[in-house]
Protein backbone atom coordinates (compact mmCIF):
# COMPACT_ATOMS: atom_id res chain seq x y z
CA UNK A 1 126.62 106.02 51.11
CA UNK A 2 129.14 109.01 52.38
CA UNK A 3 131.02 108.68 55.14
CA UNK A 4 132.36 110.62 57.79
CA UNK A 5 130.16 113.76 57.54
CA UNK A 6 131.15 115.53 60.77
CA UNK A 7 127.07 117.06 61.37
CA UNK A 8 128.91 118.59 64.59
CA UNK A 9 130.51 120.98 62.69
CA UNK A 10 127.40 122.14 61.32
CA UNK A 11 125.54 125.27 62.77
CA UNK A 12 121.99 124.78 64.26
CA UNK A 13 119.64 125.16 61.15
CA UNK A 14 116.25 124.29 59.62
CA UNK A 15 115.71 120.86 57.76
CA UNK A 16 115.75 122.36 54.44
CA UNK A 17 118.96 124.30 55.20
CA UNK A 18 120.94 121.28 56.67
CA UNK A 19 119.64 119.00 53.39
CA UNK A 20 121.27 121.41 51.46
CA UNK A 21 124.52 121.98 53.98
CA UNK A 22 124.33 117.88 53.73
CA UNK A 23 124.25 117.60 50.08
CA UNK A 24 126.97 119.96 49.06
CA UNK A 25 129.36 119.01 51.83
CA UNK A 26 129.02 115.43 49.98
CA UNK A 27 129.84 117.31 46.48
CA UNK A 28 126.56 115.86 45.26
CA UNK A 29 124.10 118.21 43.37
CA UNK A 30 120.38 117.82 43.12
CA UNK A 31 119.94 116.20 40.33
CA UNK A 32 122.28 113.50 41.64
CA UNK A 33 120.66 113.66 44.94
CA UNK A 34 117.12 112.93 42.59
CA UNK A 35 119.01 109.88 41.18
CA UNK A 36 120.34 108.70 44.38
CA UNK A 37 116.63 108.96 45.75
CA UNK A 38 114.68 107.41 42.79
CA UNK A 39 113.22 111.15 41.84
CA UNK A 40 114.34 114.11 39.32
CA UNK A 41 116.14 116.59 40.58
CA UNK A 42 113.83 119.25 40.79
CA UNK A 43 111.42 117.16 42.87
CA UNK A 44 114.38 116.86 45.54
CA UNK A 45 115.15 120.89 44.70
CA UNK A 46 111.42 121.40 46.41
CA UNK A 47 112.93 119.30 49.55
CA UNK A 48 115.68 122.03 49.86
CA UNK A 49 113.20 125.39 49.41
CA UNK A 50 110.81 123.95 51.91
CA UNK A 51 107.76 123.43 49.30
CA UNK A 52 107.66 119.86 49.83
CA UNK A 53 108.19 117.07 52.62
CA UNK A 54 109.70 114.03 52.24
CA UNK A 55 107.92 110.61 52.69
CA UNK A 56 108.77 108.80 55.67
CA UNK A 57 110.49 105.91 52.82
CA UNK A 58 112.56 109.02 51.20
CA UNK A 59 113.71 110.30 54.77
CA UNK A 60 115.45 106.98 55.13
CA UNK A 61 116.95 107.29 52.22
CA UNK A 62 118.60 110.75 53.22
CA UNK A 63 119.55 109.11 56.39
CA UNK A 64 121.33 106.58 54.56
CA UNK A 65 122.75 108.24 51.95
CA UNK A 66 124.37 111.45 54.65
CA UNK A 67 125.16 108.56 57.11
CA UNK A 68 123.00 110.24 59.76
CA UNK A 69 119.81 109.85 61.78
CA UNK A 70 116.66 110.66 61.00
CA UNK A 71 116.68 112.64 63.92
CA UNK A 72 119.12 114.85 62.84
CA UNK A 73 117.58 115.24 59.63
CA UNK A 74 114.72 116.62 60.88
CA UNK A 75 115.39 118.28 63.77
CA UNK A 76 119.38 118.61 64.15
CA UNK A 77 119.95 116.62 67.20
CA UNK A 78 121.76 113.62 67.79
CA UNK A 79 120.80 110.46 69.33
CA UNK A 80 122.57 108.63 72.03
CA UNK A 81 125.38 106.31 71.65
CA UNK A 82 122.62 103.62 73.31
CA UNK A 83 119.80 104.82 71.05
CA UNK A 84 122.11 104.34 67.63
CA UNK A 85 123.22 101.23 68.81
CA UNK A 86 119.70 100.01 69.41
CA UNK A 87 118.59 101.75 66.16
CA UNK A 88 121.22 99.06 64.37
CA UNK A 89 120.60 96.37 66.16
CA UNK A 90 116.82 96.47 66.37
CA UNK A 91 117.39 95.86 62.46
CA UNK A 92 118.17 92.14 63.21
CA UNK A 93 116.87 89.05 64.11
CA UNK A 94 117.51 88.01 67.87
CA UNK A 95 120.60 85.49 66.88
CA UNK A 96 122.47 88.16 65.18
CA UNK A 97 122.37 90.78 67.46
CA UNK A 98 123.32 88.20 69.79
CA UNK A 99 126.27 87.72 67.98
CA UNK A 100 127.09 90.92 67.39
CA UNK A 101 127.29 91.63 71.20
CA UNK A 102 129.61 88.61 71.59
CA UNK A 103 132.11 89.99 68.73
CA UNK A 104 131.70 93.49 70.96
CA UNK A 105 132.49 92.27 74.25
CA UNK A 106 135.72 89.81 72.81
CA UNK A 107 136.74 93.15 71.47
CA UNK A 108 136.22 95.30 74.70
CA UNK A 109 138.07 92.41 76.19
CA UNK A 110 141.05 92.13 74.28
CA UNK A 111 141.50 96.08 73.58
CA UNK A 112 141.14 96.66 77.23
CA UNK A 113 142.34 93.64 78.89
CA UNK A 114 142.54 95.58 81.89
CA UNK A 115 138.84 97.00 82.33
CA UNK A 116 136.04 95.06 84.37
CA UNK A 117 132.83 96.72 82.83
C-alpha cells in the first residue's frame, strides 16, 4: 500500500486522469498497477483512457493500494474526518471498535491532559 499521497495537492480532474496522476505519483507503471490488481497491464491501461470501468471489487483495490477513498477515486472529493473514521471502524466487530475508542480517548487524555471534550 503507498502512503502519504497528498490528493490535496492534486488539481480537480476526471477519474481516469487522477488514476493516472495516482499511479505515477506512486512511481508505479501499468503493468505493475495490472499486477498489483490481479489483471495485465493493458486491461488497467483501458481504466486510465476511459474505455473501461472498474468493478466495484477492483475500485477497492485502487482505494487501497493509493491509500484513498473511494470517493475520491471517483469523484475527487474527500470524506469527513467522521465519515473515514466510521468507514474504518464499520470494518469491525462491535468489541473491537469498542476498543479502539478506549485506546483513542486514553490517548486524547494523556496528549491533552488539559482538554474536557
Amino acid at each position: 500500500m503507498i502512503k502519504n499521497n497528498n490528493v490535496n495537492e492534486l488539481p480537480e480532474i476526471n477519474f481516469e486522469q487522477r488514476i493516472k496522476k495516482l499511479r505515477k505519483k506512486s512511481q508505479l507503471s501499468q503493468e505493475q498497477m495490472g499486477e498489483l490488481l490481479g489483471i495485465d497491464g493493458k486491461s488497467y491501461g483501458k481504466y486510465e483512457q476511459g474505455t473501461t470501468l472498474p468493478t466495484v471489487d477492483r475500485l477497492m483495490q485502487l482505494s487501497d493500494i493509493f491509500n484513498v477513498s473511494i470517493d475520491y477515486l471517483l469523484f475527487g472529493t474527500m470524506p469527513s474526518t467522521i465519515e473515514r473514521v466510521s468507514s474504518l471502524l464499520g470494518r469491525y466487530d462491535a468489541s473491537v471498535q469498542e476498543k479502539v475508542l478506549v485506546c483513542v480517548e486514553n490517548m486524547l487524555s494523556m496528549m491533552f491532559p488539559d482538554s474536557t471534550p
